[in-house]
N, C-alpha and C. Protein backbone atom coordinates (compact mmCIF):
# COMPACT_ATOMS: atom_id res chain seq x y z
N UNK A 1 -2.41 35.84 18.75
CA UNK A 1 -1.36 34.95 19.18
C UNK A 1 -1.34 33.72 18.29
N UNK A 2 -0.18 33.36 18.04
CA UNK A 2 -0.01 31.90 17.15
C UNK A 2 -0.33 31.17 17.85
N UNK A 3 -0.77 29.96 17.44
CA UNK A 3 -0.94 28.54 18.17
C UNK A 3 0.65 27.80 17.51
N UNK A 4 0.56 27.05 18.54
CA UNK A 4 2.49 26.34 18.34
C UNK A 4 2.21 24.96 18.24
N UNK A 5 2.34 23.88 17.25
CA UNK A 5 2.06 23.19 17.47
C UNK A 5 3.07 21.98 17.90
N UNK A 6 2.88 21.42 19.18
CA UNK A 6 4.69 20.99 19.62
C UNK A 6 4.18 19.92 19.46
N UNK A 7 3.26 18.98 18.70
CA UNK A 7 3.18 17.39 18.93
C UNK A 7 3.19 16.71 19.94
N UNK A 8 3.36 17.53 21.16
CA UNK A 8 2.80 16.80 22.85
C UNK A 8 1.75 16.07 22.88
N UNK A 9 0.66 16.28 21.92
CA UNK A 9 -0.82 15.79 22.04
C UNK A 9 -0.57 14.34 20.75
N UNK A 10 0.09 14.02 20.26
CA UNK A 10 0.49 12.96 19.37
C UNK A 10 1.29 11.88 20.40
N UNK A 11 1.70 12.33 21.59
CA UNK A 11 2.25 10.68 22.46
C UNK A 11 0.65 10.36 23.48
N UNK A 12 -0.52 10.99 23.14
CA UNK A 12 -1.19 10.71 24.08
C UNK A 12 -2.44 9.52 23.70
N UNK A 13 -2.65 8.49 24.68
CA UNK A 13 -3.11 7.50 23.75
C UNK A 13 -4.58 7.80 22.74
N UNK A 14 -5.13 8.63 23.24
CA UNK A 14 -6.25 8.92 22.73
C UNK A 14 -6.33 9.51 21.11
N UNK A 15 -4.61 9.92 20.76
CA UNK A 15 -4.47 10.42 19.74
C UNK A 15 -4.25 8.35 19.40
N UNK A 16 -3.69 8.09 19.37
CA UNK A 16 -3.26 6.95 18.70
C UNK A 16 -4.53 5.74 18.68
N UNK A 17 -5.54 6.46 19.55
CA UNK A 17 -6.89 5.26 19.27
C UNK A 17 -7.28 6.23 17.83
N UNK A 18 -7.04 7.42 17.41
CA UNK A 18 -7.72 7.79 16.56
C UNK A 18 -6.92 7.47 15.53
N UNK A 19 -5.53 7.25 15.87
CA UNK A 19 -5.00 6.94 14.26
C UNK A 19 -5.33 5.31 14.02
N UNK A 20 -5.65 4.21 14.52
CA UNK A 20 -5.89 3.09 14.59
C UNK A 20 -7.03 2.91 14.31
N UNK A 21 -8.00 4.02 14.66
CA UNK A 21 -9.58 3.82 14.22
C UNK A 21 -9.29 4.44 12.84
N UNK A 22 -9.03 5.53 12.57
CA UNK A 22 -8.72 6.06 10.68
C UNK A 22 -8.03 4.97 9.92
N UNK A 23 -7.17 4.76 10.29
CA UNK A 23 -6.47 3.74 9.40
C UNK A 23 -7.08 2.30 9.34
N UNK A 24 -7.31 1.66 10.03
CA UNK A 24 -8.36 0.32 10.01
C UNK A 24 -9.69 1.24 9.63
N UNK A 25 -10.28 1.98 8.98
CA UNK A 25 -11.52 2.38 8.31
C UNK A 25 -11.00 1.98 7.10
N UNK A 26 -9.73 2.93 6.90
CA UNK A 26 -9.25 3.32 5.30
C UNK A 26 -8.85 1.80 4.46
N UNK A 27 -8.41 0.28 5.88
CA UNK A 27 -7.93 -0.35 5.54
C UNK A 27 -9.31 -1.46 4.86
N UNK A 28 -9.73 -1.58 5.78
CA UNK A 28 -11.14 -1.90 5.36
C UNK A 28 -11.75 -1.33 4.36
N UNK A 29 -12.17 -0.07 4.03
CA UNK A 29 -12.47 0.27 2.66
C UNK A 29 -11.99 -0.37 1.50
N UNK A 30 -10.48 -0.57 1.43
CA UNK A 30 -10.37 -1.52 0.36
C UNK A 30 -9.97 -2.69 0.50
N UNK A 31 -10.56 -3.41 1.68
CA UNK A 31 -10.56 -4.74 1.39
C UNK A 31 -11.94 -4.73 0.72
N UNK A 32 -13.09 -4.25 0.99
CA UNK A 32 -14.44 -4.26 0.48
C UNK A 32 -14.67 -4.44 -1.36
N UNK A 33 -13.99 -3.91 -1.74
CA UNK A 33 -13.97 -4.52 -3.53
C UNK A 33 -13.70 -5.53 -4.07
N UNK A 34 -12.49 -5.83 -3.00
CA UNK A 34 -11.70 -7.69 -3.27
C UNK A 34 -13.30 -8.35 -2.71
N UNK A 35 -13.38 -7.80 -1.89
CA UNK A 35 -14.59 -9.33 -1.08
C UNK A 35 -15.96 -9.21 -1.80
N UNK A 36 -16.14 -8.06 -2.60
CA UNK A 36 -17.36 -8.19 -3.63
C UNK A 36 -16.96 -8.83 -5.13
N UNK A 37 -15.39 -8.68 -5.12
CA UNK A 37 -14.76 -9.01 -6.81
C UNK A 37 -15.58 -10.99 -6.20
N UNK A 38 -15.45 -11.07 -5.04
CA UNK A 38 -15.29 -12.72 -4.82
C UNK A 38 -16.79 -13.06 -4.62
N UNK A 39 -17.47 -12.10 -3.98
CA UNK A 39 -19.64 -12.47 -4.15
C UNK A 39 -19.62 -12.39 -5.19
N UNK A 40 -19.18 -11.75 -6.67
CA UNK A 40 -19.85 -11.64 -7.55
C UNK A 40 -19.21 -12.62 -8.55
N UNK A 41 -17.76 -13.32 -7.93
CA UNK A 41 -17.90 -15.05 -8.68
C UNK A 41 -18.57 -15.74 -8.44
N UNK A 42 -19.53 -15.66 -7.58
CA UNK A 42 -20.42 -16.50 -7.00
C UNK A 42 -21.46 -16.75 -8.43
N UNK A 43 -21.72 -15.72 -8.49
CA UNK A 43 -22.75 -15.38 -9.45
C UNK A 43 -22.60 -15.85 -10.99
N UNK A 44 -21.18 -15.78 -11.40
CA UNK A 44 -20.93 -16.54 -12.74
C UNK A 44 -20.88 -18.11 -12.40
N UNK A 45 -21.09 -18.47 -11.63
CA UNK A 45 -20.81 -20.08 -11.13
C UNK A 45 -19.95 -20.98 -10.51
N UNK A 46 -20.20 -22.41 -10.18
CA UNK A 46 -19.45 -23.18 -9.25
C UNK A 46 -17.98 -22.70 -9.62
N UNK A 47 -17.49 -23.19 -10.97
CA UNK A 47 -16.13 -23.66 -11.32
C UNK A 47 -15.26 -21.58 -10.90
N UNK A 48 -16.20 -20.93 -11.53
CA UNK A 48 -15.37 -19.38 -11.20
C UNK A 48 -15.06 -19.28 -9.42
N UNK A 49 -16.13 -19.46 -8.84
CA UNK A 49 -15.76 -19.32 -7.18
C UNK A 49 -14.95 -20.44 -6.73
N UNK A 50 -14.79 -21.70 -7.64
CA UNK A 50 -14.01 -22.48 -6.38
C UNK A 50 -12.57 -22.24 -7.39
N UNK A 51 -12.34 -21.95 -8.44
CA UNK A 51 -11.04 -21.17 -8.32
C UNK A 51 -10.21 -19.85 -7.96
N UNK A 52 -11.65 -19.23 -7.30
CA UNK A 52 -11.04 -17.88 -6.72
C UNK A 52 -10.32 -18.39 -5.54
N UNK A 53 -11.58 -19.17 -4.84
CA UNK A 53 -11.48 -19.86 -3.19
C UNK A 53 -10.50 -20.88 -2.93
N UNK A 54 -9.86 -21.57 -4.10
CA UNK A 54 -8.25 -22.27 -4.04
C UNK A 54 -7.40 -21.41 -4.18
N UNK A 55 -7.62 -20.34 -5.09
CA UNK A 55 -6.61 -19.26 -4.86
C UNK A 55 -5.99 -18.53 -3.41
N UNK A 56 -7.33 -18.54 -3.42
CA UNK A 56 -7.05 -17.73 -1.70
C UNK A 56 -6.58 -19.09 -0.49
N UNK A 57 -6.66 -19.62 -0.84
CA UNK A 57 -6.26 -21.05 0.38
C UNK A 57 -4.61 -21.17 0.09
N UNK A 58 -4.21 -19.62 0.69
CA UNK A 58 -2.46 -19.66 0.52
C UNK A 58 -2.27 -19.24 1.67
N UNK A 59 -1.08 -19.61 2.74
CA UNK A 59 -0.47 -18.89 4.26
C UNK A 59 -0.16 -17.17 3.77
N UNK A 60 -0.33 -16.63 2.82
CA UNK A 60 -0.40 -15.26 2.50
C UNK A 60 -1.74 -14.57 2.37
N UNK A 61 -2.62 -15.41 2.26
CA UNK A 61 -3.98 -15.12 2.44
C UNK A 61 -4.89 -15.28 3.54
N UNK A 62 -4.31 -16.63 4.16
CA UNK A 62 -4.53 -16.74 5.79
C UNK A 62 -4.09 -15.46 6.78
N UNK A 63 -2.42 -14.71 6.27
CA UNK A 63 -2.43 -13.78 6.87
C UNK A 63 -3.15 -12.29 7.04
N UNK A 64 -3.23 -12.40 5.47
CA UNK A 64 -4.30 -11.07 5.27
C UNK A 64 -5.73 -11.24 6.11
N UNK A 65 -6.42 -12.28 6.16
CA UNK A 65 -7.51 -12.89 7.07
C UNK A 65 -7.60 -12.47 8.88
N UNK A 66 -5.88 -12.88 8.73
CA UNK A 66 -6.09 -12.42 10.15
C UNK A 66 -6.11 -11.18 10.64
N UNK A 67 -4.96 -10.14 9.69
CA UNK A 67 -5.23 -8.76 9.34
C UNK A 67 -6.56 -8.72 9.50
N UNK A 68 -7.46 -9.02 8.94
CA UNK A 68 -8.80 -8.22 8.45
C UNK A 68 -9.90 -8.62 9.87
N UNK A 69 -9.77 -9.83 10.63
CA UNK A 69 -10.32 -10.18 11.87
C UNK A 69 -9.88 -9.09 12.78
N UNK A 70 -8.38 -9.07 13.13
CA UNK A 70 -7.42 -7.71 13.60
C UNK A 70 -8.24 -6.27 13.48
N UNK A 71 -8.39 -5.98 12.58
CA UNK A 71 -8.70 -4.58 11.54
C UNK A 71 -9.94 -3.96 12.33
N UNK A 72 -10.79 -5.58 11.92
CA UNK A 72 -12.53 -5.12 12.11
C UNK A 72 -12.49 -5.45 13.72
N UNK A 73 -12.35 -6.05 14.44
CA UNK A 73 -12.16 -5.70 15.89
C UNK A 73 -11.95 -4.34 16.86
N UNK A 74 -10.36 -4.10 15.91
CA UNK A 74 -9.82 -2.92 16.29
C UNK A 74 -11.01 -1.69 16.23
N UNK A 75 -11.43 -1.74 14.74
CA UNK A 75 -12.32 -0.48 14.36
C UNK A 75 -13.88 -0.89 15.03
N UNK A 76 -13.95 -1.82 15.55
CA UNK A 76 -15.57 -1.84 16.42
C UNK A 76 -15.40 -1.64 17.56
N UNK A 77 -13.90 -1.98 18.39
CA UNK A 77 -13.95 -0.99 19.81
C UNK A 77 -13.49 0.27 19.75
N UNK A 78 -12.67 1.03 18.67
CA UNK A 78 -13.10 2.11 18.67
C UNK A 78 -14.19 3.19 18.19
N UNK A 79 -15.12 2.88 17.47
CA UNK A 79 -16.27 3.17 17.42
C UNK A 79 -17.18 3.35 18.88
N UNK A 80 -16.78 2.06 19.37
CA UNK A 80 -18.07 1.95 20.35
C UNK A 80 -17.51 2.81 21.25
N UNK A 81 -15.81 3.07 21.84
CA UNK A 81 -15.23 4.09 22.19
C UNK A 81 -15.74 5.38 22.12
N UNK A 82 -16.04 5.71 20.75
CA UNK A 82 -15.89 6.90 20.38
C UNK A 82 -17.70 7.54 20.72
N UNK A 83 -18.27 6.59 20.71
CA UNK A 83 -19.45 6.34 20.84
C UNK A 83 -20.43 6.74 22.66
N UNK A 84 -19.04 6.02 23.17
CA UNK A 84 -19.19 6.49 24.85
C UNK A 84 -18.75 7.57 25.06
N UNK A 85 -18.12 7.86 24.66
CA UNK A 85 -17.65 9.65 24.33
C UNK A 85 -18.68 10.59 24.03
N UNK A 86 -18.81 10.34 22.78
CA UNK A 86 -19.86 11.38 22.69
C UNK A 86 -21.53 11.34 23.15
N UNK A 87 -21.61 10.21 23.75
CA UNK A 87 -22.83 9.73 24.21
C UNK A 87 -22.96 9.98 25.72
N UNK A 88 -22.00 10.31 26.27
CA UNK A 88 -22.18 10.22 27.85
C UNK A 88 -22.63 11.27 28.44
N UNK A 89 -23.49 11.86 29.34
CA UNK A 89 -23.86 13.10 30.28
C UNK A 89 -22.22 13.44 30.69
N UNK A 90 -21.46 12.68 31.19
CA UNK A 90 -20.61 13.37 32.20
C UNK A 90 -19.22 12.45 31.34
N UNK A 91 -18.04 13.04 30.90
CA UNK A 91 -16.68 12.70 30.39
C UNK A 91 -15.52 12.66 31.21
N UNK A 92 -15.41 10.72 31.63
CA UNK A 92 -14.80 10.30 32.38
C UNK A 92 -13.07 10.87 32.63
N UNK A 93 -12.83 10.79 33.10
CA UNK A 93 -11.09 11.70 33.02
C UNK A 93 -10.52 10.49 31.82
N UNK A 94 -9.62 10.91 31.18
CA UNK A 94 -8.57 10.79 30.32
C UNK A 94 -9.52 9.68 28.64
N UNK A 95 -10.62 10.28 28.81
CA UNK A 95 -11.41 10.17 27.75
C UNK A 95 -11.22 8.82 27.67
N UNK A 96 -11.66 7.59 28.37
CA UNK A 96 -11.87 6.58 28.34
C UNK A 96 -10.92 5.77 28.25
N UNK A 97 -9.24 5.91 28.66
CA UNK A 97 -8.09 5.30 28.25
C UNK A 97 -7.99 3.66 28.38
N UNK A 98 -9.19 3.30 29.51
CA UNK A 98 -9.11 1.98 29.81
C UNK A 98 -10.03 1.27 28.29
N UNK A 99 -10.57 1.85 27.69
CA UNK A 99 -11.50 1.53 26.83
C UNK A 99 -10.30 1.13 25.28
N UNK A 100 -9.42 2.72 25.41
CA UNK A 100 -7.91 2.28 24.15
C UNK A 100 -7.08 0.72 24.46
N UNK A 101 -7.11 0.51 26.01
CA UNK A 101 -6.16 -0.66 26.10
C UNK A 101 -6.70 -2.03 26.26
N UNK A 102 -8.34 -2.12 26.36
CA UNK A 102 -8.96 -3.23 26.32
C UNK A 102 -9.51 -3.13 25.22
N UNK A 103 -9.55 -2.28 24.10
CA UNK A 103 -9.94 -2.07 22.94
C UNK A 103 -8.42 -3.42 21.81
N UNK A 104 -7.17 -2.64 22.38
CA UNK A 104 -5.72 -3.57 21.88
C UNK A 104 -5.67 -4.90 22.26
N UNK A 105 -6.50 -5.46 23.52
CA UNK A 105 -6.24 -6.14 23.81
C UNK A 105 -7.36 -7.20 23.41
N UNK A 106 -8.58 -6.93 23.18
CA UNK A 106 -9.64 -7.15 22.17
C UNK A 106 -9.20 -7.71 20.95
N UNK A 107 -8.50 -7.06 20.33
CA UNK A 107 -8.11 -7.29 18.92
C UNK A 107 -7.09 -8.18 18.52
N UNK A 108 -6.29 -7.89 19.80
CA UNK A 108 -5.42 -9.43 20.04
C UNK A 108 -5.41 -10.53 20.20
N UNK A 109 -6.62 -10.49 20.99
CA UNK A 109 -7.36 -11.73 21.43
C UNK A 109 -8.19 -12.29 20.30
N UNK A 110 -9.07 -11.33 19.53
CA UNK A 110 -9.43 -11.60 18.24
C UNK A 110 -8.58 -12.72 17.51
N UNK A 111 -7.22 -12.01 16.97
CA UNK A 111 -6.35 -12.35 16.17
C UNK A 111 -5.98 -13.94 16.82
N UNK A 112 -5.70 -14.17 17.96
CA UNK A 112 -5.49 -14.98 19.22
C UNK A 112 -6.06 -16.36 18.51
N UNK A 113 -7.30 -15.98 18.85
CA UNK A 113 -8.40 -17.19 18.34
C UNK A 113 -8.52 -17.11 17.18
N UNK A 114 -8.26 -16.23 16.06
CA UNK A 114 -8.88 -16.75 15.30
C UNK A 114 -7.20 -17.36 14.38
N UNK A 115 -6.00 -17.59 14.68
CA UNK A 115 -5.26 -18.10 14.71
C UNK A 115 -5.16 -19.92 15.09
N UNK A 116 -5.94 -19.77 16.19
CA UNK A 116 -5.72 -21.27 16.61
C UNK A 116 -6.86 -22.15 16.02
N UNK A 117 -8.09 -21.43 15.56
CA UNK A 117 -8.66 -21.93 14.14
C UNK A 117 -8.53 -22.41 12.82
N UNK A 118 -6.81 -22.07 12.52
CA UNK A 118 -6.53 -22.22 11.24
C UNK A 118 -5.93 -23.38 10.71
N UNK A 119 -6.16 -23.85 9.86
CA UNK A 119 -5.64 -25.12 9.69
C UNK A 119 -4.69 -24.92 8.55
N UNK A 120 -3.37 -24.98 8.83
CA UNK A 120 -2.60 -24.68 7.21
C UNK A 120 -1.79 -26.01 6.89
């Protein structure tokens, strides 16, 4: 027998904690080269890092910042999600759904504060 695949299982949230946990991995992966291109001005000296670090002191870089507070939030409650999942004796009904929406709401709150921190 064929399997049919009707995309019913793509409106369910558990699919969409997984596309939010893949994609904030993938997004994070390459922020990780920019943020070592910037440790390793450290290393050629004062005048190289504090013109990287005026560079970056732009409201387009503040936003990417908050992206990346956003990002890494997002991807540490779904981990720890994914984590109660496969860690548990007994698998709560609807695979932890309260965990996807305090996971969004986590990351919001993240973004939240670390917004009213910013001084532009």
């Amino acid at each position: 027998m064929k399997r049919v695949n009707d995309f019913r299982a793509r409106n369910h949230p558990s699919y969409w904690a997984f596309l939010v946990h893949r994609v904030s991995g993938l997004l994070l992966v390459i922020f990780l080269p920019i943020h070592f291109l910037a440790l390793s001005l450290a290393l050629k000296g004062d005048a190289a890092l504090n013109g990287f670090i005026s560079f970056t002191d732009t409201p387009l870089f503040k936003v990417g910042e908050l992206g990346l507070v956003v990002l890494l939030t997002l991807h540490l409650v779904g981990g720890v999600r994914l984590l109660l999942i496969d860690f548990r004796p007994v698998r709560p009904p609807g695979l932890l759904k309260h965990w996807i929406y305090g996971g969004a709401a986590m990351g919001l709150a993240a973004g939240a504060a670390f917004v009213v921190t910013l001084n532009f």
